[in-house]
Protein backbone atom coordinates (compact mmCIF):
# COMPACT_ATOMS: atom_id res chain seq x y z
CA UNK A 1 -79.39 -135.76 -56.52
CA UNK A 2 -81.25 -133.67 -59.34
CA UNK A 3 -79.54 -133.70 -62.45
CA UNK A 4 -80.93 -131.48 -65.13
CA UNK A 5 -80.69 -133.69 -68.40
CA UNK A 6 -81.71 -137.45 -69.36
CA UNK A 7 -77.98 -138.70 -68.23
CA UNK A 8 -75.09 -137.05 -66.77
CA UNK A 9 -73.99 -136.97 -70.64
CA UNK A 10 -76.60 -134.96 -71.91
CA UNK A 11 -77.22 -132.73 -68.38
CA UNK A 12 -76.13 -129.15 -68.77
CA UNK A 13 -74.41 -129.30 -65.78
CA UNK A 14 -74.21 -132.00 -63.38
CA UNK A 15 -76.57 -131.62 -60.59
CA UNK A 16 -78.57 -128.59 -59.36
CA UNK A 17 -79.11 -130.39 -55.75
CA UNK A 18 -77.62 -132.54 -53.90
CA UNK A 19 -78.72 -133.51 -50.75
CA UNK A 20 -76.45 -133.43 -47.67
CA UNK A 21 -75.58 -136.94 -46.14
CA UNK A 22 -77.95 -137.56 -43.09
CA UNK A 23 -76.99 -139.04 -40.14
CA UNK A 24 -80.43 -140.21 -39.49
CA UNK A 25 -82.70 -142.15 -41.33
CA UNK A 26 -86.18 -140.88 -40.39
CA UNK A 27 -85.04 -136.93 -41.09
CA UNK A 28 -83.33 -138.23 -44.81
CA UNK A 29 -86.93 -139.84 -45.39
CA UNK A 30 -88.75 -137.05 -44.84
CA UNK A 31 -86.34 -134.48 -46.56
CA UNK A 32 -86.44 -137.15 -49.31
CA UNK A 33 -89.78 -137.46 -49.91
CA UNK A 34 -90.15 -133.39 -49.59
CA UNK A 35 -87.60 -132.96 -52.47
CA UNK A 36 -89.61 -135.88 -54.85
CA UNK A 37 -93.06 -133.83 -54.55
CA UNK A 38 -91.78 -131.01 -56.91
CA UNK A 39 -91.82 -133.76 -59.63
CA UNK A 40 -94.70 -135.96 -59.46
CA UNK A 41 -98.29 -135.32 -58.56
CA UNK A 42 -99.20 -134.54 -55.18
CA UNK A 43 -102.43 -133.62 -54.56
CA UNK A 44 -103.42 -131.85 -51.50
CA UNK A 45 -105.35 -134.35 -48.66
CA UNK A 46 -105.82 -132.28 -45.60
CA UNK A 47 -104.43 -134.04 -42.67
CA UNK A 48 -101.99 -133.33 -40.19
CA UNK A 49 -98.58 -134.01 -42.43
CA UNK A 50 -98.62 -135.98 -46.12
CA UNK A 51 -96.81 -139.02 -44.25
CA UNK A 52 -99.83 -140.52 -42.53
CA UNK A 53 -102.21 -140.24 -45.31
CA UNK A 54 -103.49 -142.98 -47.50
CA UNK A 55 -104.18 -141.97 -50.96
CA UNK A 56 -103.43 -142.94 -54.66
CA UNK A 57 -101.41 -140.80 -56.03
CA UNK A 58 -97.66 -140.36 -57.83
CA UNK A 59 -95.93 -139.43 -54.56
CA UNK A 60 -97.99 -142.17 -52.59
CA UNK A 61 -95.78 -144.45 -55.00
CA UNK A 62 -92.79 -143.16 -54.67
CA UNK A 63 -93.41 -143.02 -50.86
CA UNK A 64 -93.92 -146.68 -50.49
CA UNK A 65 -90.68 -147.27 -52.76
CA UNK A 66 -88.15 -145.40 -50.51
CA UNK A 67 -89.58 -147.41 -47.39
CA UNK A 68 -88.45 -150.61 -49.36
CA UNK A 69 -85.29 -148.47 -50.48
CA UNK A 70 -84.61 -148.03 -46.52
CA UNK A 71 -85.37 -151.21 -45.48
CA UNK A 72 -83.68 -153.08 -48.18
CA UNK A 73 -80.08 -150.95 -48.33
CA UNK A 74 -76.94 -152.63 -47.83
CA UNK A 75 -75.58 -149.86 -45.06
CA UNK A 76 -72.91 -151.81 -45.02
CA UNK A 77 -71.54 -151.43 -48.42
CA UNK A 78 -68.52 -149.65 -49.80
CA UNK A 79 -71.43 -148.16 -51.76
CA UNK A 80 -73.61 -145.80 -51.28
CA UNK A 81 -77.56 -145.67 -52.00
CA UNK A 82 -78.34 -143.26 -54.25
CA UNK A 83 -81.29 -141.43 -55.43
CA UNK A 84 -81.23 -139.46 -58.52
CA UNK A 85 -83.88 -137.61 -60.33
CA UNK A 86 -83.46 -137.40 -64.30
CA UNK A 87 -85.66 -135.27 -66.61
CA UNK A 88 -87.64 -138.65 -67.66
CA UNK A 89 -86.95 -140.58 -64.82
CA UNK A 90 -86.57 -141.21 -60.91
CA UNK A 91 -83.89 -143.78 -60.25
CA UNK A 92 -83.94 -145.73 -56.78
CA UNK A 93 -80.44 -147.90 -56.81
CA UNK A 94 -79.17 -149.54 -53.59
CA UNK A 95 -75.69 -151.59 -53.09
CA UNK A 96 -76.62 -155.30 -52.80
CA UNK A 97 -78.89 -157.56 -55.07
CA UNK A 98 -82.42 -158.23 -55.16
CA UNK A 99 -83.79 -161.70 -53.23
CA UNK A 100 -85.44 -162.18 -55.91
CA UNK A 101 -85.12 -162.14 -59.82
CA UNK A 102 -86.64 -159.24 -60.97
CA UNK A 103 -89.07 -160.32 -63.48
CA UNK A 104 -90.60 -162.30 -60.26
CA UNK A 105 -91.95 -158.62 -58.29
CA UNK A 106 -94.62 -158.81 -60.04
CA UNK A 107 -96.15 -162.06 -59.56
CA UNK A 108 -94.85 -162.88 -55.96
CA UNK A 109 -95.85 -161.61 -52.26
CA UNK A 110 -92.86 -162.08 -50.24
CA UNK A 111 -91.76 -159.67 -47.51
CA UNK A 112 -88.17 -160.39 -46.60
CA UNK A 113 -86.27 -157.14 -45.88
CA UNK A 114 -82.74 -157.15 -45.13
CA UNK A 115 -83.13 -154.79 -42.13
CA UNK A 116 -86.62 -155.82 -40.44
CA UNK A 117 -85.88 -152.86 -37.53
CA UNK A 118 -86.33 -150.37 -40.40
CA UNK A 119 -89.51 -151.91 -41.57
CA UNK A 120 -90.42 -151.56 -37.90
CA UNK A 121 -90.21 -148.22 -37.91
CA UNK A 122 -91.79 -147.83 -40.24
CA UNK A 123 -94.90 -149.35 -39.65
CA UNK A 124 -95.53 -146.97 -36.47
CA UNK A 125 -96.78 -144.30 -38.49
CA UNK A 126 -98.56 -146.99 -40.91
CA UNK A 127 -96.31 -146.03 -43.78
CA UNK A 128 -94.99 -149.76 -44.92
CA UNK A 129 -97.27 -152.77 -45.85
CA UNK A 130 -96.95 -155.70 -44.53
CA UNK A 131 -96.58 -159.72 -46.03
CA UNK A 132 -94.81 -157.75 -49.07
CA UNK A 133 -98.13 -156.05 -50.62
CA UNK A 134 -96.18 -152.43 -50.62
CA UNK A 135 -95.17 -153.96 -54.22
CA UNK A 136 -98.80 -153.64 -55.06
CA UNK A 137 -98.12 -149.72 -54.48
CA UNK A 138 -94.88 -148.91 -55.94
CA UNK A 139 -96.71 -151.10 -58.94
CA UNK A 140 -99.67 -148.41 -59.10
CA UNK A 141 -97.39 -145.71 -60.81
CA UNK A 142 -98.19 -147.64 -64.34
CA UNK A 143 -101.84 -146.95 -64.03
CA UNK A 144 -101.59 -143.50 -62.66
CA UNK A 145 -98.70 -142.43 -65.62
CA UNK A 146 -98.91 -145.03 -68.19
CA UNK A 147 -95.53 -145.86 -67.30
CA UNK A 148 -93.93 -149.00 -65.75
CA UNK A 149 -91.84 -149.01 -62.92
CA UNK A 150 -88.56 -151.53 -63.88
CA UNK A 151 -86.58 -153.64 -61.37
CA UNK A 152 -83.14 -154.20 -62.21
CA UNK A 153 -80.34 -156.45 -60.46
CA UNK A 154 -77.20 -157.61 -60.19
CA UNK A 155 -74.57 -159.05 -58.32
CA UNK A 156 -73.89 -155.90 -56.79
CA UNK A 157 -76.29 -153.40 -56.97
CA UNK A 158 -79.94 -153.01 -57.08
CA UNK A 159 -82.03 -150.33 -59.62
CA UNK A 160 -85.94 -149.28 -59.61
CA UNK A 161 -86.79 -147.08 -62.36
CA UNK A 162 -90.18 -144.90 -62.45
CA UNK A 163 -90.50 -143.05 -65.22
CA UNK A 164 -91.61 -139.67 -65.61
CA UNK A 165 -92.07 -138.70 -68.79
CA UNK A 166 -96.17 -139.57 -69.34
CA UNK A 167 -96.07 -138.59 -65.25
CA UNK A 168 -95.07 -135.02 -66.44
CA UNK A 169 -97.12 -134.20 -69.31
CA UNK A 170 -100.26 -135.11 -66.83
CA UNK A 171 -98.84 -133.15 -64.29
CA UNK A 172 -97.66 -130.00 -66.33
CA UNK A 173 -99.84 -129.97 -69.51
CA UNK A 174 -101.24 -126.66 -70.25
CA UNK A 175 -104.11 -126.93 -73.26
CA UNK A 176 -104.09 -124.80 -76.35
CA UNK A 177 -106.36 -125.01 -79.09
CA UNK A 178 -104.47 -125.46 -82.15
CA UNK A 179 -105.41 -124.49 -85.63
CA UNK A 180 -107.66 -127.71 -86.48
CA UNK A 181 -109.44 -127.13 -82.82
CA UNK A 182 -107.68 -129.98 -81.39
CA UNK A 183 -106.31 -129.92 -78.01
CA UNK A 184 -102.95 -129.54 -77.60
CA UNK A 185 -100.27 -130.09 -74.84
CA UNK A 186 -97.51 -127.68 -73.62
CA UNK A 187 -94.88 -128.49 -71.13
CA UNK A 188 -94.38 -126.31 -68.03
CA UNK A 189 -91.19 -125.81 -69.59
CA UNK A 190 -93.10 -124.15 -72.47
CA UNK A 191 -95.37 -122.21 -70.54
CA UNK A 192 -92.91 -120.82 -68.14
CA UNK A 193 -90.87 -119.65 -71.26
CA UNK A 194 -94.12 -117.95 -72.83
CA UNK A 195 -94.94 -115.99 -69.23
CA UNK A 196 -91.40 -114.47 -68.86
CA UNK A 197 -91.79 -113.57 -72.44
CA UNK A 198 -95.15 -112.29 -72.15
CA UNK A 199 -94.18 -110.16 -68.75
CA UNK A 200 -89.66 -110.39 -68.26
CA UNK A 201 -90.19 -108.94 -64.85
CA UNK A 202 -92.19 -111.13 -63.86
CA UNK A 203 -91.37 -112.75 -60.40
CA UNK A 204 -90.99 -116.96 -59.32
CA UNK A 205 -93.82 -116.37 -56.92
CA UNK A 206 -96.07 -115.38 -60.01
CA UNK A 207 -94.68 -118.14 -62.43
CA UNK A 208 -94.73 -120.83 -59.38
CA UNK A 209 -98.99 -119.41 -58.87
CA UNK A 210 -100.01 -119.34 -62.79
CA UNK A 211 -98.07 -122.85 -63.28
CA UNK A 212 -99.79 -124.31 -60.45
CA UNK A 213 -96.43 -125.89 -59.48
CA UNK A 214 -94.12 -125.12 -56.35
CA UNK A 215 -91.34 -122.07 -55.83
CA UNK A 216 -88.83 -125.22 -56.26
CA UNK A 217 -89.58 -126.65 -59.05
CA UNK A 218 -90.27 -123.58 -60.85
CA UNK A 219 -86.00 -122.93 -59.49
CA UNK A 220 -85.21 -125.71 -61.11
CA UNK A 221 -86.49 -124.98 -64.29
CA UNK A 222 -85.22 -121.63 -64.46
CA UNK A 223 -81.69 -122.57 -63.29
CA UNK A 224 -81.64 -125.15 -65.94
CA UNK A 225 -82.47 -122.46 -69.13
CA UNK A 226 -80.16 -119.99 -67.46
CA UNK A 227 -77.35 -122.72 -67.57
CA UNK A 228 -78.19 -124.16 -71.05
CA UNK A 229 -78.02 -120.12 -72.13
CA UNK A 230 -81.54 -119.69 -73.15
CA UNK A 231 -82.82 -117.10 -70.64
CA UNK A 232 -80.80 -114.57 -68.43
CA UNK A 233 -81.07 -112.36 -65.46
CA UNK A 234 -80.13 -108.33 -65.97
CA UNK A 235 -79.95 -105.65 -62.99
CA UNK A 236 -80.72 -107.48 -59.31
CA UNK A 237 -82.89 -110.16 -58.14
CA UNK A 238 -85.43 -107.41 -57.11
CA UNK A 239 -85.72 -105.09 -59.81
CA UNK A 240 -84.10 -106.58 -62.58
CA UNK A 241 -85.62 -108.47 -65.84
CA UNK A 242 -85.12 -111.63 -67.69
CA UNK A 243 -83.79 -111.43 -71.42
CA UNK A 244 -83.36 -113.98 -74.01
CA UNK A 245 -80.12 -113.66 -75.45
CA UNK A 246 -80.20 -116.09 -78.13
CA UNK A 247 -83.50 -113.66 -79.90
């Protein structure tokens, strides 16, 4: 689920995607991990899909965390496993508790998921660890965003926490020179505001190619200034223009 805000309190509406259930696990993987690329890096390694490759990036992260998620969910449950993506933060939370403290992830190699078949399966197309070093992987988001990932558990539920907001101004920062000559950041927020200004017909596949950023994500921020009022859409999809109402 992609919620467009830093909680459901502060989110201007409450989710602009939500994934279908799945029936299989493989397929809500994949769809999975195609949904998380919009919002981390993902650099492009040519090879035959971005499953089988071995690389260190964001997504590579991220990719060895929903294995464990997989493996490690309580199917079971009267809960459900849940993904959701925040502004400032992907949140990994699974019914069931961790089998080990969480402070301890960090210090100890210990590979004991509570469904092995799923780890199984996942090792065919080499994309879990074995002996419990994936932690070493999910681990390598702090020194790729400056951020650390947090393990959190209880009796009843399990929460990992990357967060994104260092992740995004690597990802997204444009550079401006401001009036001292120092280099300055701007969000893609910011810069997709300041090219529909500069050109209001201007179309997602031209915002999505100057931004550097995919069709999807570039929807996403554009539904979520349309629904916080701050941009809106006159005449048809085609031909129309964006205005800004509040100017």
């Amino acid at each position: 689920m992609e919620v467009p805000g830093n909680s459901y309190a502060t989110a201007s509406q409450r989710y602009t995607y939500r994934m279908p259930e799945q029936e299989n696990i493989w397929e809500s993987f994949q769809l999975i991990m195609h949904r998380l690329r919009n919002f981390v890096d993902a650099p492009y390694v040519e090879g035959p899909d971005i499953f089988g490759v071995e690389d260190n990036s964001q997504l590579f992260c991220l990719r060895e965390g929903l294995v464990n998620f997989c493996a490690h969910s309580d199917y079971f449950a009267s809960a459900h496993p849940t993904i959701r993506v925040f502004d400032d933060r992907i949140v990994m939370q699974n019914p069931g508790r961790f089998i080990l403290d969480a402070d301890e992830f960090r210090s100890r190699v210990l590979s004991m998921p509570r469904n092995p078949s799923i780890i199984r399966l996942f090792r065919h197309p080499k994309l879990s660890e074995n002996a419990g070093y994936g932690i070493d992987k999910i681990l390598g988001w702090e020194k790729l965003t400056g951020e650390t990932v947090t393990f959190e558990s209880d009796m009843l539920i399990s929460t990992v926490t990357y967060p994104l907001a260092s992740t995004k101004d690597s990802r997204n920062a444009g550079e401006n020179n401001d009036e001292n000559g120092e280099i300055e950041k701007q969000s893609t927020r910011e810069r997709l505001i300041a090219l529909i200004k500069e050109n209001p017909r201007i179309t997602r596949a031209s915002l999505s190619e100057q931004l550097g950023i995919s069709s999807s994500n570039v929807q996403f921020h554009i539904e979520k200034l349309k629904s916080e009022g701050i941009i809106q859409r006159v005449g048809s999809p085609r031909n129309g223009h964006w205005e800004f109402p509040s100017e």
